[in-house]
C-alpha atoms as a PDB file:
ATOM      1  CA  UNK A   1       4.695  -3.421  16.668  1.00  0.00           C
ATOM      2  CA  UNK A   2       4.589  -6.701  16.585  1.00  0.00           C
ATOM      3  CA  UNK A   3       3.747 -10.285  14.603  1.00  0.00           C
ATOM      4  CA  UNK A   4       1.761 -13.174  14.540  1.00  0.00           C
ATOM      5  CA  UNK A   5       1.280 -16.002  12.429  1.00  0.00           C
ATOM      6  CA  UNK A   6      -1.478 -14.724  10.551  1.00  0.00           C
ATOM      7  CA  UNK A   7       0.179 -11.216  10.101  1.00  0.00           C
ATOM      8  CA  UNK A   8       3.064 -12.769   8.784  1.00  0.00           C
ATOM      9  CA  UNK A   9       1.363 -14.292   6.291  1.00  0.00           C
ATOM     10  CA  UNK A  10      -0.325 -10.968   5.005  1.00  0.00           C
ATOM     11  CA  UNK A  11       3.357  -9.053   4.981  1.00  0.00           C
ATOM     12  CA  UNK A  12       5.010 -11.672   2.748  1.00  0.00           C
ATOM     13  CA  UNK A  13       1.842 -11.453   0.560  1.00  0.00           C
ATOM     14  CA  UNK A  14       1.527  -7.681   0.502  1.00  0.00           C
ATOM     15  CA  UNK A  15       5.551  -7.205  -0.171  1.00  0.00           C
ATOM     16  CA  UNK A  16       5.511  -9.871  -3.291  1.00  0.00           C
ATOM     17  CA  UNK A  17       2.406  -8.016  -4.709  1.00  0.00           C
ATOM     18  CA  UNK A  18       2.689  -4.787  -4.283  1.00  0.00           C
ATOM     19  CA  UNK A  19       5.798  -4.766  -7.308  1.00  0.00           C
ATOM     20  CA  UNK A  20       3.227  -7.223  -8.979  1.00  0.00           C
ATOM     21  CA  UNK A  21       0.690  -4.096  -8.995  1.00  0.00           C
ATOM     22  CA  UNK A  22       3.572  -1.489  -9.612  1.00  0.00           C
ATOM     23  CA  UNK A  23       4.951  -3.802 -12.628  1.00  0.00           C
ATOM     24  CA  UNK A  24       0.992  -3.860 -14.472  1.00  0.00           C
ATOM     25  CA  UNK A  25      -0.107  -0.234 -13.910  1.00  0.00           C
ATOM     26  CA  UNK A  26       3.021   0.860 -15.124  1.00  0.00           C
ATOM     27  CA  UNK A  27       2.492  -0.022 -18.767  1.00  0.00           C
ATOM     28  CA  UNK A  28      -0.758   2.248 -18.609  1.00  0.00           C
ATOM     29  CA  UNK A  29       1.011   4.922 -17.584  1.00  0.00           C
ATOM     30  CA  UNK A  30       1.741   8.003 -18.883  1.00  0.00           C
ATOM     31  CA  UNK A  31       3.623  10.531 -16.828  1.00  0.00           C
ATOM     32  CA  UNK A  32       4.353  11.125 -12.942  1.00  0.00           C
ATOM     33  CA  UNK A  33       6.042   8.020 -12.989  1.00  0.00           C
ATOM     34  CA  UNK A  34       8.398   8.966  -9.576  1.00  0.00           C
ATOM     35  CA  UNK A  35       4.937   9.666  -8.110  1.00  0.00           C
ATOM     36  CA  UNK A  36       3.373   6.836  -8.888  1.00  0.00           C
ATOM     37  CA  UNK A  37       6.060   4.934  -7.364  1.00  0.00           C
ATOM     38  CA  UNK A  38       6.490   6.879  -4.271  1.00  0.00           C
ATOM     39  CA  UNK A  39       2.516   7.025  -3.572  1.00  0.00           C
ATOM     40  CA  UNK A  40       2.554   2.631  -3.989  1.00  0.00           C
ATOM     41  CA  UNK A  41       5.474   2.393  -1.867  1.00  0.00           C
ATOM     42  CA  UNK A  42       4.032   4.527   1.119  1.00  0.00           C
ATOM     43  CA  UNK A  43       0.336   2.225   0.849  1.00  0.00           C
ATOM     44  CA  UNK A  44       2.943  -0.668   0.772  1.00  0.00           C
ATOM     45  CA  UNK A  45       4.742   0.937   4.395  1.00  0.00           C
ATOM     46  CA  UNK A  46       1.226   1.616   5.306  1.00  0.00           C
ATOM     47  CA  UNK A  47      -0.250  -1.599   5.004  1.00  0.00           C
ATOM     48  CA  UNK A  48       2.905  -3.466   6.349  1.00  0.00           C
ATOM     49  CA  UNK A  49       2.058  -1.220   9.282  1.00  0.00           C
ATOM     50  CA  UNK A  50      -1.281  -2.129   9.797  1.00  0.00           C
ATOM     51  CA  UNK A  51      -0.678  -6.077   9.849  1.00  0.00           C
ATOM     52  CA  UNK A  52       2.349  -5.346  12.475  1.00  0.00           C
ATOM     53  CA  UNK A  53       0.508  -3.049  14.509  1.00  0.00           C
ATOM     54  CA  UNK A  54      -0.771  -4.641  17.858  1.00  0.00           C
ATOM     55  CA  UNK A  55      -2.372  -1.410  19.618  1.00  0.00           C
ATOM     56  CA  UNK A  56      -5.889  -0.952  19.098  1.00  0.00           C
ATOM     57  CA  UNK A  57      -5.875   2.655  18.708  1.00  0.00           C
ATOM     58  CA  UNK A  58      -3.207   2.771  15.705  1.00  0.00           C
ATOM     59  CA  UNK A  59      -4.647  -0.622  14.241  1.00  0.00           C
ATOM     60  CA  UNK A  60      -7.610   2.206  13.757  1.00  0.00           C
ATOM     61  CA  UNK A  61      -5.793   4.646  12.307  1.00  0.00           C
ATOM     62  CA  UNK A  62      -3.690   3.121   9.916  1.00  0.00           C
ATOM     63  CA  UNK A  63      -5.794   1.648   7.728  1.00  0.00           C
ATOM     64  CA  UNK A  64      -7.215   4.917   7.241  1.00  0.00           C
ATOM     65  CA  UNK A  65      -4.363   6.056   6.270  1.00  0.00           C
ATOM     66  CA  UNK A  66      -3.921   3.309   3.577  1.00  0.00           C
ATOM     67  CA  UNK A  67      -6.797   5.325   2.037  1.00  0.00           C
ATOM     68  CA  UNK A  68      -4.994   8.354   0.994  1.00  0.00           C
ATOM     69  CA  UNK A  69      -2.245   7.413  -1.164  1.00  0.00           C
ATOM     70  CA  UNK A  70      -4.833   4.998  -2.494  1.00  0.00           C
ATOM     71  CA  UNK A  71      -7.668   7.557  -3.755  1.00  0.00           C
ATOM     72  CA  UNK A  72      -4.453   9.842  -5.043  1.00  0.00           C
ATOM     73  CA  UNK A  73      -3.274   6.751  -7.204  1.00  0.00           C
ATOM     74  CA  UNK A  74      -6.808   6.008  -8.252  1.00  0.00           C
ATOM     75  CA  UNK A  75      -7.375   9.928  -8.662  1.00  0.00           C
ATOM     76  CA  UNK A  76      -4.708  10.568 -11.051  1.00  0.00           C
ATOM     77  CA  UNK A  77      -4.011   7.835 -12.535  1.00  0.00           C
ATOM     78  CA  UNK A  78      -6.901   5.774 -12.504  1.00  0.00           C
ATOM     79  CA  UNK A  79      -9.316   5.643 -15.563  1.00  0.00           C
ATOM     80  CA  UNK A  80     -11.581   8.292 -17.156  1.00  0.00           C
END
């Protein structure tokens, strides 16, 4: 792990807006709200991961990884 100027940048941006994004969807919500919580906060972890990351091999991984708490958020409480 490590950080740059650039990657520095994205981590104070992604930890102001991911309680932006928490704060709007949560007025559309309707129940799971501990879940929805948990799954943001783990793509938040994930994608403060990827910007740190400096090894090649995990800097492939993780933003994969971003992917599945995203498609469960959009999968249950996205729009029918």
């Amino acid at each position: 792990l490590g950080i740059d100027g650039i990657s520095l940048f994205f981590v104070i941006l992604t930890t102001f807006l991911i309680p932006i994004c928490i704060s709007v969807g949560w007025s559309g919500m309707r129940s799971y709200g501990k879940e929805y919580i948990t799954a943001s906060l783990i793509r938040e972890f994930l994608m403060i991961a990827v910007f740190r990351m400096l090894d090649p091999l995990l800097f492939y991984v993780l933003p994969e990884s971003v992917l599945i708490p995203m498609f469960i958020i959009i999968g249950v409480w996205g729009s029918r």
